[in-house]
PDB file of N, CA and C in Angstrom:
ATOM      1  N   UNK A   1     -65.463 -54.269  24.346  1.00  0.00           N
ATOM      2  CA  UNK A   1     -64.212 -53.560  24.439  1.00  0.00           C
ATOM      3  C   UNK A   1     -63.739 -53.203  23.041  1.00  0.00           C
ATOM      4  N   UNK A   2     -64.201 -52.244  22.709  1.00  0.00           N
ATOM      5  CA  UNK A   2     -64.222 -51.440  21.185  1.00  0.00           C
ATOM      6  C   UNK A   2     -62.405 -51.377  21.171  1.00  0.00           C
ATOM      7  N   UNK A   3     -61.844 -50.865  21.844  1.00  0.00           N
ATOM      8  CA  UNK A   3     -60.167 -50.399  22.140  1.00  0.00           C
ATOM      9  C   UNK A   3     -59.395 -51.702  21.313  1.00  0.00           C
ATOM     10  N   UNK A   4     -60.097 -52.841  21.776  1.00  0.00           N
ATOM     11  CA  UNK A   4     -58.845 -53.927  21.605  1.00  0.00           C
ATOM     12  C   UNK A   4     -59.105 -54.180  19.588  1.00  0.00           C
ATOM     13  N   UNK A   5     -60.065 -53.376  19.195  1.00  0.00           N
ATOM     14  CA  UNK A   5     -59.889 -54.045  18.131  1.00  0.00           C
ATOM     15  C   UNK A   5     -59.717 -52.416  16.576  1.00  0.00           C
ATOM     16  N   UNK A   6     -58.658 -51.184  17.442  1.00  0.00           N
ATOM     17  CA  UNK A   6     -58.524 -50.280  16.880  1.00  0.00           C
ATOM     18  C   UNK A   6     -57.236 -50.597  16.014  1.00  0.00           C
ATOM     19  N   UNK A   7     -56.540 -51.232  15.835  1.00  0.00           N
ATOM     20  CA  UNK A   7     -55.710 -51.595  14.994  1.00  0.00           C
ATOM     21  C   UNK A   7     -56.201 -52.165  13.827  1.00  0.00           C
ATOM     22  N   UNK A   8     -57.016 -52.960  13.720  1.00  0.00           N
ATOM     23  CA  UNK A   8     -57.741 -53.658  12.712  1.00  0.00           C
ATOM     24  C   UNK A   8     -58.685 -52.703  11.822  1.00  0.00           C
ATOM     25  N   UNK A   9     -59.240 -51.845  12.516  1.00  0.00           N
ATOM     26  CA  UNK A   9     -60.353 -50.744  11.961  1.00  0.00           C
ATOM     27  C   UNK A   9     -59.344 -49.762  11.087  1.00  0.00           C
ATOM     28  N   UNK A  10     -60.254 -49.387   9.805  1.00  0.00           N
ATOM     29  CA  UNK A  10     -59.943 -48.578   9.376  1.00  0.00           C
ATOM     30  C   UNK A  10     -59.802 -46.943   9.819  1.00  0.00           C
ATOM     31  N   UNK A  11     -58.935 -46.190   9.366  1.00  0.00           N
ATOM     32  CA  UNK A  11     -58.426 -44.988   9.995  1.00  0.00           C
ATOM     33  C   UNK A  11     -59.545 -44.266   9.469  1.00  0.00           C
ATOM     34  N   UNK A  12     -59.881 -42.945  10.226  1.00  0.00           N
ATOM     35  CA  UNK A  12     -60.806 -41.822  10.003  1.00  0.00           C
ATOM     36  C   UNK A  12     -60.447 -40.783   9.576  1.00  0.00           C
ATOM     37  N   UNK A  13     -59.037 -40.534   9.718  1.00  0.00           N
ATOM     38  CA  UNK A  13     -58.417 -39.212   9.043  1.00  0.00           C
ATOM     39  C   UNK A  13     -56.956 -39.425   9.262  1.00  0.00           C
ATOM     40  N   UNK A  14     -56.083 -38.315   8.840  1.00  0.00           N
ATOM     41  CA  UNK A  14     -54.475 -38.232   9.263  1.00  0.00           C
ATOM     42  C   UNK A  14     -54.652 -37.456   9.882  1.00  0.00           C
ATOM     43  N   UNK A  15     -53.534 -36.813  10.597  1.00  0.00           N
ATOM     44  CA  UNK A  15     -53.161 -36.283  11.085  1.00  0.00           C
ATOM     45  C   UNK A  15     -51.513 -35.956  11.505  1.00  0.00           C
ATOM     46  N   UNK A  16     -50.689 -34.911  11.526  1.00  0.00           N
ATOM     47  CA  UNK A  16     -49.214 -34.359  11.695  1.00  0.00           C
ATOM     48  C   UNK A  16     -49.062 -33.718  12.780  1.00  0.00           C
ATOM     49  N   UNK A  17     -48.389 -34.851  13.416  1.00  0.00           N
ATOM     50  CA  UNK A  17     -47.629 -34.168  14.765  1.00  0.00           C
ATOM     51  C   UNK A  17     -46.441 -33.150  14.544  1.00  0.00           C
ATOM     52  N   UNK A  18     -46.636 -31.778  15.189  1.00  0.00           N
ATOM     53  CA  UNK A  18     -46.214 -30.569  15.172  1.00  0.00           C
ATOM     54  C   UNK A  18     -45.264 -29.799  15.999  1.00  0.00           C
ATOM     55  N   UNK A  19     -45.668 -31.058  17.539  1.00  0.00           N
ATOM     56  CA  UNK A  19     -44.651 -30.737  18.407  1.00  0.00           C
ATOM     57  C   UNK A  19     -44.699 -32.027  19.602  1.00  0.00           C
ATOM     58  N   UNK A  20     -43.516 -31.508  20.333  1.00  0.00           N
ATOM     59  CA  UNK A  20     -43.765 -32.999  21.329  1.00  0.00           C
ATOM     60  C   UNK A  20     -43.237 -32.277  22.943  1.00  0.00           C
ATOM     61  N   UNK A  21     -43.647 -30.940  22.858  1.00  0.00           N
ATOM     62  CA  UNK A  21     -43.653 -30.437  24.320  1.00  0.00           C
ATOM     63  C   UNK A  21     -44.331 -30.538  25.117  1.00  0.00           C
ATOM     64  N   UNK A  22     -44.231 -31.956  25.663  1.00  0.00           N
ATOM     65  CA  UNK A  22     -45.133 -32.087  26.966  1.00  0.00           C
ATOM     66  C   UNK A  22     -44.483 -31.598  28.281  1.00  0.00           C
ATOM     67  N   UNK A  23     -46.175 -31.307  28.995  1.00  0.00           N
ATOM     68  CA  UNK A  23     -45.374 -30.457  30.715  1.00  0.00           C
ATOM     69  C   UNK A  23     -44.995 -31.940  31.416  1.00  0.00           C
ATOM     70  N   UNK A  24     -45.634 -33.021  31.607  1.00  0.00           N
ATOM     71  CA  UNK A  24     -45.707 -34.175  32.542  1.00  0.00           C
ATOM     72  C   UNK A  24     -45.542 -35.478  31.536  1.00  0.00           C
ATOM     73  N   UNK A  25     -45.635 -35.213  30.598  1.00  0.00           N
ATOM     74  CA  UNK A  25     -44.884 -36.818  29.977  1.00  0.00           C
ATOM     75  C   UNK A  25     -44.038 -37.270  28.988  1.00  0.00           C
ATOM     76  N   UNK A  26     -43.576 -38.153  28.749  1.00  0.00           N
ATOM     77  CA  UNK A  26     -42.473 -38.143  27.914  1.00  0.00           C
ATOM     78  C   UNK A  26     -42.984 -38.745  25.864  1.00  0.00           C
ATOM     79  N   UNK A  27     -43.855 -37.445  25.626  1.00  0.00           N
ATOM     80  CA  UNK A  27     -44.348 -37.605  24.867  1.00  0.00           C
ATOM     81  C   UNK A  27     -42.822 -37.996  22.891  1.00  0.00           C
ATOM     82  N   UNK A  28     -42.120 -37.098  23.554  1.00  0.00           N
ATOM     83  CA  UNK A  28     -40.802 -37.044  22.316  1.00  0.00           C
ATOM     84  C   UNK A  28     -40.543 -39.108  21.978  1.00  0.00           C
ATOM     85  N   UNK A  29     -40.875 -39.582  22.721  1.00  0.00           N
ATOM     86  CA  UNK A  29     -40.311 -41.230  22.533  1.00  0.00           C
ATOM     87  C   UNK A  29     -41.413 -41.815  22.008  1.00  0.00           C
ATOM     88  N   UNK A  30     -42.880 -41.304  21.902  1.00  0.00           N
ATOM     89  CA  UNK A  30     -43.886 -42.067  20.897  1.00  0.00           C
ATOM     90  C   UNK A  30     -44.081 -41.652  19.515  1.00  0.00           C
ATOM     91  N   UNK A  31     -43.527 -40.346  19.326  1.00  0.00           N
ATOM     92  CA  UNK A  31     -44.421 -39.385  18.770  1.00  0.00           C
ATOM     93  C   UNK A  31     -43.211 -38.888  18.078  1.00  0.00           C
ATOM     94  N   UNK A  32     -43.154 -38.214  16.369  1.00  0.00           N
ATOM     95  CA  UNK A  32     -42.148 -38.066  15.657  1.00  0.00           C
ATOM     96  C   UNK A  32     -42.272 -36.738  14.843  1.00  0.00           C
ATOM     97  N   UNK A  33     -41.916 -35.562  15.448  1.00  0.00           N
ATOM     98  CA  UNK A  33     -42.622 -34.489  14.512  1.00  0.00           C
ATOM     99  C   UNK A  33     -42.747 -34.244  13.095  1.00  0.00           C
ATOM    100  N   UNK A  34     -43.239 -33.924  12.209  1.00  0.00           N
ATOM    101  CA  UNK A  34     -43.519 -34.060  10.847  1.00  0.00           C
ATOM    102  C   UNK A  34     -43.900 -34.962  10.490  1.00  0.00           C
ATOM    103  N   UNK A  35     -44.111 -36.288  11.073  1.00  0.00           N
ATOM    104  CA  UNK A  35     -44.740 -37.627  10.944  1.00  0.00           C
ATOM    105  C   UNK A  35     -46.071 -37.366  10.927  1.00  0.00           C
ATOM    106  N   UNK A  36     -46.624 -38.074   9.456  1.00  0.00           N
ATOM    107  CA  UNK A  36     -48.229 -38.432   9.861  1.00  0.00           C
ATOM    108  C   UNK A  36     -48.756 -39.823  10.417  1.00  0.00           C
ATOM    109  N   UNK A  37     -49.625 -39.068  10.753  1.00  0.00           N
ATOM    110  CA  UNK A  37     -50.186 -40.794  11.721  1.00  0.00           C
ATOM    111  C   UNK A  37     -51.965 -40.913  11.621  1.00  0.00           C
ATOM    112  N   UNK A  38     -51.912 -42.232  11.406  1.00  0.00           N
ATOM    113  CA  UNK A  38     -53.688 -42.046  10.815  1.00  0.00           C
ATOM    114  C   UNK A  38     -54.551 -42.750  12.426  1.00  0.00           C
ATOM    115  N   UNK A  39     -55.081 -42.039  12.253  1.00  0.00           N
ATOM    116  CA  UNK A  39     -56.241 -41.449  13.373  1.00  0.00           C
ATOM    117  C   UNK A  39     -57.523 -42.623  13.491  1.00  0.00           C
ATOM    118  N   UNK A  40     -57.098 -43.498  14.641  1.00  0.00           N
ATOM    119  CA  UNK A  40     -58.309 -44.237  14.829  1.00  0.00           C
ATOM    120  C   UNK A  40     -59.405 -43.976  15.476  1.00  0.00           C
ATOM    121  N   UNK A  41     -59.398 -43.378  16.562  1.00  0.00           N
ATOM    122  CA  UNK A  41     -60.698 -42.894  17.338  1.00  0.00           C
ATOM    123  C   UNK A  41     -60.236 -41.686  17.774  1.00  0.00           C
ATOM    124  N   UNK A  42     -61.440 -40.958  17.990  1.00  0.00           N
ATOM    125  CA  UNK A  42     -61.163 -39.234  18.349  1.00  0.00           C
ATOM    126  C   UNK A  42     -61.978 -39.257  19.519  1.00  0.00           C
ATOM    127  N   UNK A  43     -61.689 -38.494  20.389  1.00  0.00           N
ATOM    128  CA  UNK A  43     -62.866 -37.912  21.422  1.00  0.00           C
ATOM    129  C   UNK A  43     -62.573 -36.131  21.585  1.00  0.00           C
ATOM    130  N   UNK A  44     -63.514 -35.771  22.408  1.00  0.00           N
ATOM    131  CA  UNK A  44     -63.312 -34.369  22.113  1.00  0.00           C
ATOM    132  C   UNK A  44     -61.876 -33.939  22.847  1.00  0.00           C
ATOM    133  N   UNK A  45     -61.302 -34.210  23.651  1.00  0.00           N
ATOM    134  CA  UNK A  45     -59.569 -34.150  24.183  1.00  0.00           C
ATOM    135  C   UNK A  45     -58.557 -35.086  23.772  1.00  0.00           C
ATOM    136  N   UNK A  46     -59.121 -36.141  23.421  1.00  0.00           N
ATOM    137  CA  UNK A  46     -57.538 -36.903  22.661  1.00  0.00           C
ATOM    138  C   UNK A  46     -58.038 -37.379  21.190  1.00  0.00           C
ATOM    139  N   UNK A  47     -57.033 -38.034  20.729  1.00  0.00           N
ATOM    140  CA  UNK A  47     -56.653 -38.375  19.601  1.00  0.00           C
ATOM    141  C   UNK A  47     -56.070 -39.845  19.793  1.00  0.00           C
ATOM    142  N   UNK A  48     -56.466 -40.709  19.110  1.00  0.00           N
ATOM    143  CA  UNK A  48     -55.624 -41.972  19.528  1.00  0.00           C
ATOM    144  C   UNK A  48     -55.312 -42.435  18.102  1.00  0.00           C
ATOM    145  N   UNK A  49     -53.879 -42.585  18.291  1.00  0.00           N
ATOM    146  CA  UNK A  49     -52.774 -43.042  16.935  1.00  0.00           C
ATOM    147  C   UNK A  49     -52.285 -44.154  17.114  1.00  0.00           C
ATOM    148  N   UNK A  50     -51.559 -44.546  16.162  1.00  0.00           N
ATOM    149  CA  UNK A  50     -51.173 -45.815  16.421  1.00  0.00           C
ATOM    150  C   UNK A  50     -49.358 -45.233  16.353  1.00  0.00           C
ATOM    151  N   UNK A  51     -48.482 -45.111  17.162  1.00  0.00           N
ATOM    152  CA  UNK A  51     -47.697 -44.014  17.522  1.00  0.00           C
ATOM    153  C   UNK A  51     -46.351 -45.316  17.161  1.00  0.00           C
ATOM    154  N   UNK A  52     -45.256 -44.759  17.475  1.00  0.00           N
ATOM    155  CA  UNK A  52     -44.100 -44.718  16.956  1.00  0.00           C
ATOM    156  C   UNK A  52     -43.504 -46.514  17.649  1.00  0.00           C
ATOM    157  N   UNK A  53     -44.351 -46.770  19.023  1.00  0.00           N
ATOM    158  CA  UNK A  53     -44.481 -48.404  19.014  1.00  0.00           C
ATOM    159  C   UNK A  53     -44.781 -49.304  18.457  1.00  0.00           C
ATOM    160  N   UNK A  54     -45.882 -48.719  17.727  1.00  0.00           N
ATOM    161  CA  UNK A  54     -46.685 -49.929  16.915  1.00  0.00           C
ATOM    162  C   UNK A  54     -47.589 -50.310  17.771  1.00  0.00           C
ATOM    163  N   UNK A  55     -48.175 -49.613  18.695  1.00  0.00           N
ATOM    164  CA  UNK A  55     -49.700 -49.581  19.579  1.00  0.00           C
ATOM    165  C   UNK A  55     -50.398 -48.607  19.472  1.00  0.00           C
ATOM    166  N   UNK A  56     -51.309 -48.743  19.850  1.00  0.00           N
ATOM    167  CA  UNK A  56     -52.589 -47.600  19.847  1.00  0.00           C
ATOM    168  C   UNK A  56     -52.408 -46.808  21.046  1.00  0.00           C
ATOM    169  N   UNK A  57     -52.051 -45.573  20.712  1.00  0.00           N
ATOM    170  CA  UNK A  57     -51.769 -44.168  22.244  1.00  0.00           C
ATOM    171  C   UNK A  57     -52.586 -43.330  21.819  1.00  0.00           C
ATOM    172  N   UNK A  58     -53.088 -42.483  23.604  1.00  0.00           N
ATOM    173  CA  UNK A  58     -54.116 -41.334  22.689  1.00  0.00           C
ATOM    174  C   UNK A  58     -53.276 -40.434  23.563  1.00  0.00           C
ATOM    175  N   UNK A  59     -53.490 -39.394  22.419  1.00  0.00           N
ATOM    176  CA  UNK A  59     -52.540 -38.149  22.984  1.00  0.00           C
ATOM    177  C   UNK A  59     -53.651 -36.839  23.062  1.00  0.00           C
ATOM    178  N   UNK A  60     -52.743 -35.957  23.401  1.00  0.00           N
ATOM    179  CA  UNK A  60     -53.630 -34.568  23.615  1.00  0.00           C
ATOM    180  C   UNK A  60     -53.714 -33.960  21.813  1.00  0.00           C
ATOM    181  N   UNK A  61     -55.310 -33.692  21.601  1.00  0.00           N
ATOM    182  CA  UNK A  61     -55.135 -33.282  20.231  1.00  0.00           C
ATOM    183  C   UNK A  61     -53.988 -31.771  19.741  1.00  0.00           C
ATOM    184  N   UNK A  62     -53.480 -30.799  20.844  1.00  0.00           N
ATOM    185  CA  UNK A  62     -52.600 -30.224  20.483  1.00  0.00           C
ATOM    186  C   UNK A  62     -51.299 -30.799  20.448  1.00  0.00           C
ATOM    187  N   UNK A  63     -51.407 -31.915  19.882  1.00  0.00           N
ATOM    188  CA  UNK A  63     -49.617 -32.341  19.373  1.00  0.00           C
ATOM    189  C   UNK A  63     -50.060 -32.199  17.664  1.00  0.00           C
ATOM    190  N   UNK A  64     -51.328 -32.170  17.295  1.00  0.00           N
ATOM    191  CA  UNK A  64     -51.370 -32.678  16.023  1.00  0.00           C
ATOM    192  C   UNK A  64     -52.519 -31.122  15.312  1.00  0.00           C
ATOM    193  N   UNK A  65     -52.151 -31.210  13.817  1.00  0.00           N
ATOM    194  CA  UNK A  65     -53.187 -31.068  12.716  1.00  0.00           C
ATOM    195  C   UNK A  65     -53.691 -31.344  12.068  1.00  0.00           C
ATOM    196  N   UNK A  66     -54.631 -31.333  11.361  1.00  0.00           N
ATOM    197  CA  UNK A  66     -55.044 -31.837  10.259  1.00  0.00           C
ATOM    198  C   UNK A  66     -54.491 -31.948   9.252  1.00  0.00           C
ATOM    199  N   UNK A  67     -54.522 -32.977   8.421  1.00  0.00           N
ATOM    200  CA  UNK A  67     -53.792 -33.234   7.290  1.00  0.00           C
ATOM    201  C   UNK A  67     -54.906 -32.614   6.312  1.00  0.00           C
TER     202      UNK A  67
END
């Protein structure tokens, strides 16, 4: 279970959240626009950050850019 130990691993890139218009979730309460957030695992549809809880969330990569 690779997941439980993404906090500990070093980050792979940044990344800047740009917007927080989600259709179905309440993305505005993890997620902080102009905030960077460093990027633990990628897949080709999400992005998983370590977000505005202090846990690891994976979001849709259109909230974010490249730093």
């Amino acid at each position: 279970m690779i997941h439980n130990t993404w906090d500990k691993k070093e980050s792979i890139k940044k990344v800047k959240c740009v917007h927080t218009d989600a259709k179905k979730y309440l993305v505005n309460n993890m997620l902080t626009v102009g905030k960077i957030y460093d990027v633990k695992n990628e897949t080709e549809e999400f992005i998983f950050v370590e977000d505005n809880s202090g846990h690891i969330g994976g979001y849709y990569k259109t909230y974010f850019e490249q730093v």
